[in-house]
N, C-alpha and C. Protein backbone atom coordinates (compact mmCIF):
# COMPACT_ATOMS: atom_id res chain seq x y z
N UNK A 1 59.71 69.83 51.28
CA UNK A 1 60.09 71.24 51.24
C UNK A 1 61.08 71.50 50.11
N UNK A 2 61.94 70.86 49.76
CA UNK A 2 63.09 70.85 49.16
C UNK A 2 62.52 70.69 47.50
N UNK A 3 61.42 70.12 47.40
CA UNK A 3 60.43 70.14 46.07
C UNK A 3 59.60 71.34 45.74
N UNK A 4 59.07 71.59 46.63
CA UNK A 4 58.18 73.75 47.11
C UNK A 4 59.01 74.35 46.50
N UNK A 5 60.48 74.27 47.18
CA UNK A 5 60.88 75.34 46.92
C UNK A 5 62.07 75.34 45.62
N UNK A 6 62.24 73.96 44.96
CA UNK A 6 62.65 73.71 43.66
C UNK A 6 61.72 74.50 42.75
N UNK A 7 60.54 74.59 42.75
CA UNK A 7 59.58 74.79 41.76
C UNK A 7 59.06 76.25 42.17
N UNK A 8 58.71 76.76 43.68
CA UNK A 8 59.20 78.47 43.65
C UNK A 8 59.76 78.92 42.60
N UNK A 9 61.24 78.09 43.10
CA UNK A 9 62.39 79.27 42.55
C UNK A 9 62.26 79.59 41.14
N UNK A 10 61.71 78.02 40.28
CA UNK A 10 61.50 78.40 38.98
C UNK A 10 60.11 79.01 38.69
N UNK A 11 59.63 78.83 39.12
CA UNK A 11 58.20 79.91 39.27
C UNK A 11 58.57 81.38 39.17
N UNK A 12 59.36 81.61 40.05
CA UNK A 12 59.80 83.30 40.28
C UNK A 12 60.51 83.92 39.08
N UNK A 13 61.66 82.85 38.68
CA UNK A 13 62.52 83.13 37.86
C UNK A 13 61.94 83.29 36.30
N UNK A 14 60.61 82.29 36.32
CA UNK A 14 60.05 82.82 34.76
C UNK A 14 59.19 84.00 34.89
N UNK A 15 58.45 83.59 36.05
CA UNK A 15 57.51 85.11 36.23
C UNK A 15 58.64 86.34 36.44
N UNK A 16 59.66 85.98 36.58
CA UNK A 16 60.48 87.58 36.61
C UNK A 16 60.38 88.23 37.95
N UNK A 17 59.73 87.11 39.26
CA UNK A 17 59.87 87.50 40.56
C UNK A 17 61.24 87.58 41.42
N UNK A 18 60.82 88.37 42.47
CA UNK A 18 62.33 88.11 43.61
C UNK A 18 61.88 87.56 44.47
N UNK A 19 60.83 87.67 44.89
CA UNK A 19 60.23 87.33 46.18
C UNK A 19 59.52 85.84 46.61
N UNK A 20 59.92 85.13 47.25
CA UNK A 20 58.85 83.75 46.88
C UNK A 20 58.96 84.23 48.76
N UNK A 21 56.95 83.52 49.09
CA UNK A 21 56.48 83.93 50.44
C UNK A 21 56.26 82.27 50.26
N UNK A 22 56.32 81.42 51.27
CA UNK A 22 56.61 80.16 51.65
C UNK A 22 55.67 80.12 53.02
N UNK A 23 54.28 79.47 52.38
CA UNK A 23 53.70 79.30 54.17
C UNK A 23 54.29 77.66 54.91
N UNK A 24 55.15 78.37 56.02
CA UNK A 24 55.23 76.63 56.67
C UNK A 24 54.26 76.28 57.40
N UNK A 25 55.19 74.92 57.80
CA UNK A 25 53.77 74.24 58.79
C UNK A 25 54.14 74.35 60.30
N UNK A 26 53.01 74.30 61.04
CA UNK A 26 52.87 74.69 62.59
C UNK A 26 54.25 73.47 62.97
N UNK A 27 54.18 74.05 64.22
CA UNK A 27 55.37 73.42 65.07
C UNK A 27 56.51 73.94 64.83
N UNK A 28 57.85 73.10 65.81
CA UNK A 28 59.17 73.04 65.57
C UNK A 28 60.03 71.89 65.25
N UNK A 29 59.57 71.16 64.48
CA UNK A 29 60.09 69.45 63.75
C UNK A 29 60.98 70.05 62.48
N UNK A 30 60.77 68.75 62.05
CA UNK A 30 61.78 68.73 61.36
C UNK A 30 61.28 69.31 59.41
N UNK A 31 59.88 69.32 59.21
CA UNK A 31 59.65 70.18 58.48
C UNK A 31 59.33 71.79 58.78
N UNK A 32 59.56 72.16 59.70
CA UNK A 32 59.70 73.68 60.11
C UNK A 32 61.43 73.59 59.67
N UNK A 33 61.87 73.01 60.08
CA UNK A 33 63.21 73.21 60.25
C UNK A 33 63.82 73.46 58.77
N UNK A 34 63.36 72.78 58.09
CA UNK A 34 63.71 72.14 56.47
C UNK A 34 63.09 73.47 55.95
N UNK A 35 61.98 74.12 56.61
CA UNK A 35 61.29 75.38 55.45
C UNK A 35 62.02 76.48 56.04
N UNK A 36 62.79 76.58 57.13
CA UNK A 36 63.37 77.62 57.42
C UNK A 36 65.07 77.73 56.51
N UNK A 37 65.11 77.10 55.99
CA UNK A 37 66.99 77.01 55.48
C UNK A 37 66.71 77.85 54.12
N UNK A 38 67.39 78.99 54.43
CA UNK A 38 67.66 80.15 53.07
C UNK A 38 66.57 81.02 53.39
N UNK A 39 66.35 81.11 54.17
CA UNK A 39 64.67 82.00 54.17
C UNK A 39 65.70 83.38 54.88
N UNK A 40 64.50 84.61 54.43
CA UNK A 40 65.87 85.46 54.83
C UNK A 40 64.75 86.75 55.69
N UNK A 41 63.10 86.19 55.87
CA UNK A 41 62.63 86.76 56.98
C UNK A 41 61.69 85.73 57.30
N UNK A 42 60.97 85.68 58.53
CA UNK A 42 59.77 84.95 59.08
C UNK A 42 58.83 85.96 59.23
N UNK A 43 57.84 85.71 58.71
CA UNK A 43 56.37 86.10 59.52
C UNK A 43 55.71 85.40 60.37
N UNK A 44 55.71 85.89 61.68
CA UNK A 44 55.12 85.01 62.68
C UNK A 44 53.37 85.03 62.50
N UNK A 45 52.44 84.35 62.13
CA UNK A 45 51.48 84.45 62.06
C UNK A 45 50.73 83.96 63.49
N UNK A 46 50.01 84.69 64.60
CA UNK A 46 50.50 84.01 66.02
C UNK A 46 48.25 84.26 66.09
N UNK A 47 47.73 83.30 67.43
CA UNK A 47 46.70 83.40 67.50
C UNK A 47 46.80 83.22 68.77
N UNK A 48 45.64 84.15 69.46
CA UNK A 48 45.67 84.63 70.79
C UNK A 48 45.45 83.60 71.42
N UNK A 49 45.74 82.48 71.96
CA UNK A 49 45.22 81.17 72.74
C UNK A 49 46.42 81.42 73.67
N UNK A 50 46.43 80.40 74.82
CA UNK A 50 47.60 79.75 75.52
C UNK A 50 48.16 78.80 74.92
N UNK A 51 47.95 78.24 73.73
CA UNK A 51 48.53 76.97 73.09
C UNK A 51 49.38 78.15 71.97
N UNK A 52 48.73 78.91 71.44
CA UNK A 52 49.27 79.70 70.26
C UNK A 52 50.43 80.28 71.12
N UNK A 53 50.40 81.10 72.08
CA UNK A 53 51.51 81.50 72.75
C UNK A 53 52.75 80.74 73.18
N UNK A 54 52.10 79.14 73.68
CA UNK A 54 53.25 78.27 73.51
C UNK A 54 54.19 78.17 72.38
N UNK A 55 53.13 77.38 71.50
CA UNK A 55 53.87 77.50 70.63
C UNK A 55 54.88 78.35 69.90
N UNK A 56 54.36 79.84 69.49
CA UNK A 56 54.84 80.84 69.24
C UNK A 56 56.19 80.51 70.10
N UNK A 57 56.08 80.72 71.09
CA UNK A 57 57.67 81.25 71.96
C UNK A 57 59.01 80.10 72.07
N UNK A 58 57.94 78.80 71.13
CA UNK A 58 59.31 77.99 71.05
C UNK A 58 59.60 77.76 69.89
N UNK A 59 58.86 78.61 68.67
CA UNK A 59 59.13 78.82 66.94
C UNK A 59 60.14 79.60 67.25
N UNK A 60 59.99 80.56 68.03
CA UNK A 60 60.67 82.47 67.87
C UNK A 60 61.96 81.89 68.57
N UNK A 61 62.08 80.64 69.40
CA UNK A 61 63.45 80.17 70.01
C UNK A 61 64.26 79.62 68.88
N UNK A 62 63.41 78.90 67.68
CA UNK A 62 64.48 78.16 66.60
C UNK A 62 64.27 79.04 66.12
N UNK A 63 63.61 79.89 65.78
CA UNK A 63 64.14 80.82 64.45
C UNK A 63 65.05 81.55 64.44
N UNK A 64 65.58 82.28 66.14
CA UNK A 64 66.86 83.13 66.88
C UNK A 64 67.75 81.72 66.45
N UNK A 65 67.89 80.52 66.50
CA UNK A 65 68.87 80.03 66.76
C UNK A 65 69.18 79.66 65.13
N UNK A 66 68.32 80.35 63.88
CA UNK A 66 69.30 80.38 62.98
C UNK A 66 68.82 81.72 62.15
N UNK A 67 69.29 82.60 63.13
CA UNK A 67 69.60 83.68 63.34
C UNK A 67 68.52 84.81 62.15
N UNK A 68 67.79 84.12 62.00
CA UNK A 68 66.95 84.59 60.78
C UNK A 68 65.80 85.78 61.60
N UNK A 69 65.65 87.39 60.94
CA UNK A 69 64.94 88.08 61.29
C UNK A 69 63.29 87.64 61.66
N UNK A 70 62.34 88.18 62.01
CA UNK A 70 61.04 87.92 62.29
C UNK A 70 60.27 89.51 62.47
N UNK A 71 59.14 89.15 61.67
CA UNK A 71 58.17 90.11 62.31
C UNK A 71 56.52 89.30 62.36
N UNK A 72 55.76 90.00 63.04
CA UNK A 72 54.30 88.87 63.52
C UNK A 72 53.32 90.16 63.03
N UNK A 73 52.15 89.08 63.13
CA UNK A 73 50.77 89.27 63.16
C UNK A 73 50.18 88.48 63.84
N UNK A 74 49.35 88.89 64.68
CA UNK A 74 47.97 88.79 65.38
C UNK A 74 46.73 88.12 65.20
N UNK A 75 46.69 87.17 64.51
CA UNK A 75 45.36 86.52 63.53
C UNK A 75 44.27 86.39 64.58
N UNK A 76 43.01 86.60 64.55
CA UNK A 76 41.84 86.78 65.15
C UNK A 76 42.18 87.24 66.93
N UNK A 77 42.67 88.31 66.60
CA UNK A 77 42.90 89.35 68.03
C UNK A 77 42.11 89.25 68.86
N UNK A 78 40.99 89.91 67.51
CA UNK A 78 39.50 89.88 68.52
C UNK A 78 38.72 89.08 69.25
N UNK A 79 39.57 87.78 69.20
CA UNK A 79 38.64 86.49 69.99
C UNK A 79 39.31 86.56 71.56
N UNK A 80 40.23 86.59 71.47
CA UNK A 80 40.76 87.16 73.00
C UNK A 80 41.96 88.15 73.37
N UNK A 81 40.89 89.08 73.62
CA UNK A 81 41.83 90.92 73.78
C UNK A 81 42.58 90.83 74.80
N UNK A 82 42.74 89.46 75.82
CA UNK A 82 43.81 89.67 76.93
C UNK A 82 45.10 89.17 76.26
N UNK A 83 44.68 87.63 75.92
CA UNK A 83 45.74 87.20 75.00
C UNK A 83 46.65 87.76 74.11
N UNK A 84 46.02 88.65 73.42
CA UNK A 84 46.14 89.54 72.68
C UNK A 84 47.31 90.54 73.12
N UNK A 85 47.18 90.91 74.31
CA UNK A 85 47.83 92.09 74.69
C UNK A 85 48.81 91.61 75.62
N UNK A 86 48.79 90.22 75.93
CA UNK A 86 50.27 89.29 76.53
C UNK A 86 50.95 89.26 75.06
N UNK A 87 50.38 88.77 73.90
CA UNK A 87 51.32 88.61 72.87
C UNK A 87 52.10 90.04 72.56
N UNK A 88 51.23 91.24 72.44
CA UNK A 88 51.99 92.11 71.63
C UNK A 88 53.02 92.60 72.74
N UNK A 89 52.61 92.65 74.11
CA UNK A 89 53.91 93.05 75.73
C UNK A 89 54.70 91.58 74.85
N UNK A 90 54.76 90.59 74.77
CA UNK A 90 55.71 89.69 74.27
C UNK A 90 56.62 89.50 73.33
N UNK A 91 55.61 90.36 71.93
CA UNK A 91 56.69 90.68 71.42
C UNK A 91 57.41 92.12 71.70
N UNK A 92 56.89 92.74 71.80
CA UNK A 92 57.89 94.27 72.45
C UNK A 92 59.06 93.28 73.18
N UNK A 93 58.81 92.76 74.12
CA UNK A 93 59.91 91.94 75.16
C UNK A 93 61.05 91.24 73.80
N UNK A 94 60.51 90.80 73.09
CA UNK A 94 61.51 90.13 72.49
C UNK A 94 61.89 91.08 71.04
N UNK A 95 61.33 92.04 71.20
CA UNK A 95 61.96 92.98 70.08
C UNK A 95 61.63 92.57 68.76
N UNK A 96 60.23 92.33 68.45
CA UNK A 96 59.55 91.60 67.15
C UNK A 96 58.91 92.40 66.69
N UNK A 97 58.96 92.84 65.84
CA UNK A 97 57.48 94.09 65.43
C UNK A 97 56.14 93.62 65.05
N UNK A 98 55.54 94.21 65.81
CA UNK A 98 54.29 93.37 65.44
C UNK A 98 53.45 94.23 63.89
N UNK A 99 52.95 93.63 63.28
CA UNK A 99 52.98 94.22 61.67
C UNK A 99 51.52 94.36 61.74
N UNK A 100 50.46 93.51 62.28
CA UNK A 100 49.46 93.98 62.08
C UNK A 100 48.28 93.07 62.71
N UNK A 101 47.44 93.25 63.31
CA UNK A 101 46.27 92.52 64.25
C UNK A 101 45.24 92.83 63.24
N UNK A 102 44.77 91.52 63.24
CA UNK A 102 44.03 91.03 62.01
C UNK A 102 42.89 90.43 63.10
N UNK A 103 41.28 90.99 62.90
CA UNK A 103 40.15 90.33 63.56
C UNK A 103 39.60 89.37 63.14
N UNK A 104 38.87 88.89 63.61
CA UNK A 104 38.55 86.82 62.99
C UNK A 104 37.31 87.69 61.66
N UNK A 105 37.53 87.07 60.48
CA UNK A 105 36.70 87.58 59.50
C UNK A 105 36.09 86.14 59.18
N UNK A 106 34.99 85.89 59.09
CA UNK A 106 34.14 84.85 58.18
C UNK A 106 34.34 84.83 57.02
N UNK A 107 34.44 85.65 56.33
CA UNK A 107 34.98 86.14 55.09
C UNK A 107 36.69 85.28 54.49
N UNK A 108 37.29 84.68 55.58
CA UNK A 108 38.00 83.86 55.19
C UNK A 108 37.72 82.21 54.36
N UNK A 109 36.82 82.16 55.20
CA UNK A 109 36.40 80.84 55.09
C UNK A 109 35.51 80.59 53.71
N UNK A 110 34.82 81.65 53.66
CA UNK A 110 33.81 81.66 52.69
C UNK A 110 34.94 82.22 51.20
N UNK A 111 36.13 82.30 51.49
CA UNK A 111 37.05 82.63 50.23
C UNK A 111 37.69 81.14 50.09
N UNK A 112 38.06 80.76 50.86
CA UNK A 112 38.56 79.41 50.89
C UNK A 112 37.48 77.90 50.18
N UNK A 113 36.59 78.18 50.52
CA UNK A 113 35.31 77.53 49.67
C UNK A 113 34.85 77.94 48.27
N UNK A 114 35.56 79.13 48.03
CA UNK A 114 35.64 79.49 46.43
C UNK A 114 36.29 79.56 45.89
N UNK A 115 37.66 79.09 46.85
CA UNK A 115 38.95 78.66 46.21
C UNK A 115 39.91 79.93 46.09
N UNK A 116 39.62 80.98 46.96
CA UNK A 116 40.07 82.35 46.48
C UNK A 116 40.69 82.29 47.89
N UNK A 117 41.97 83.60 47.62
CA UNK A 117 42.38 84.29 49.04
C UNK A 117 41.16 85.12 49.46
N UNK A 118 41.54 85.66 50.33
CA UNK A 118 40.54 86.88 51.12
C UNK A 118 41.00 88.53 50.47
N UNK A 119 41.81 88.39 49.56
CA UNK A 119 42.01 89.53 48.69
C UNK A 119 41.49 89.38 47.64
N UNK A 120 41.49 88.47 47.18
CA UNK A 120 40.50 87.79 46.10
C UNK A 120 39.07 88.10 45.92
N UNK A 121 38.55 87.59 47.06
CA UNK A 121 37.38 87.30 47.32
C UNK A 121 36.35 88.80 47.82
N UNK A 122 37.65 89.24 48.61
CA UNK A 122 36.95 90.46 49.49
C UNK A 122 37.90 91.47 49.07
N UNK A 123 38.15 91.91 48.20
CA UNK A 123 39.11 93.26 47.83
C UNK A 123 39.13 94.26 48.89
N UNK A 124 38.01 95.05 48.96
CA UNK A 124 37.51 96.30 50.22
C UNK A 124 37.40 95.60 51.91
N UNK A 125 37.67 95.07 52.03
CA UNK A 125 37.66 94.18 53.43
C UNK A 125 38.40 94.77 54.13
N UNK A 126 38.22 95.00 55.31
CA UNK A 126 39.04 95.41 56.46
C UNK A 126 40.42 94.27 56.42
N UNK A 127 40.31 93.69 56.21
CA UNK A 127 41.19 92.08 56.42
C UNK A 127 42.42 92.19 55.15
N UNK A 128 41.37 92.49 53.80
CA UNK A 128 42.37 92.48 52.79
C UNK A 128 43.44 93.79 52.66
N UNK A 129 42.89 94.75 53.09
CA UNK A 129 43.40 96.20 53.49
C UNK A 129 44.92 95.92 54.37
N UNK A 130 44.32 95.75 55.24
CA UNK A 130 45.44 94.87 56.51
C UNK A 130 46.80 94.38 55.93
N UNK A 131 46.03 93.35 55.13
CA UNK A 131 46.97 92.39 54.71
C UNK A 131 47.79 92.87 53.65
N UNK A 132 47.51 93.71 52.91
CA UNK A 132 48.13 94.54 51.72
C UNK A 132 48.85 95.44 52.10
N UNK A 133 48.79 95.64 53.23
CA UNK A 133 49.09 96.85 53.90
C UNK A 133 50.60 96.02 54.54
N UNK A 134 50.59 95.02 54.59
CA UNK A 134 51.60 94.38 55.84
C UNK A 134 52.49 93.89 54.58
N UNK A 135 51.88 93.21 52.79
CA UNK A 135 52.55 92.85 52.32
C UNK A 135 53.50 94.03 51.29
N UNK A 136 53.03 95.19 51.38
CA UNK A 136 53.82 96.25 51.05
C UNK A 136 55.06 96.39 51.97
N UNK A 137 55.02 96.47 53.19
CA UNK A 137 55.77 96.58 54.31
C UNK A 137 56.99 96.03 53.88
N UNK A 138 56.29 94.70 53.66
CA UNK A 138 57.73 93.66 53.96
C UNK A 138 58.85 93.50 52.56
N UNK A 139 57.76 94.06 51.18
CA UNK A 139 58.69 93.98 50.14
C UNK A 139 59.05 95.75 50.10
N UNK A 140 58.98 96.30 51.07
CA UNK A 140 59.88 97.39 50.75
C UNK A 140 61.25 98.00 51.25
């Protein structure tokens, strides 16, 4: 982590950026821990399962405990609408905003095999819309 984000920072600083977006990795170890230091919001990226919900609710416990803001998304909602609607009553409960419920697109996968994002790949997409829509949000 400490190498990512050496080479971010100079990434940003020649491109003339402010913003560096840092995807971590699942869990709460010790490289979650290491990608959370200086970070100054989380995006919870959460998926409707009973394992995703676990998990989720013991990320959203270390991330309160270094005191760092959060807001979520919903990634493939549409695979289970109950799940779905325990997460978003969950986050209301914990005062998270939820930014945006994103439906399972094939269209991911098939960007990922061409080496592209899904904005990339699918500009007009319900998905890329979404997502543009959530990454305006957060840099404003």
């Amino acid at each position: 982590m400490t190498q990512v984000r050496k080479q971010a920072k100079e990434l940003a600083k020649k491109h003339k950026n402010n913003i560096i977006l840092n995807d971590g990795p699942p869990g709460i170890g010790c490289p979650v821990i290491s990608s959370l230091s200086a970070t100054h919001l989380v995006l919870l990226v959460i998926e409707p399962s009973n394992s995703g919900i676990h998990d989720i609710k013991r990320l959203i416990s270390l991330v309160r405990d270094f005191k760092i803001p959060m807001k979520a998304i919903i990634n493939k909602y549409d695979i289970n609408i109950e799940k779905s609607k325990e997460l978003k009553e969950y986050l209301t409960q914990e005062n998270i905003e939820l930014m945006a419920q994103i439906k399972f697109d094939e269209q991911f996968t098939e960007a990922m095999v061409q080496e592209q994002s899904i904005i990339e790949f699918a500009p007009e997409s319900e998905t890329s819309i979404k997502l543009i829509e959530v990454w305006k949000k957060l840099i404003a």
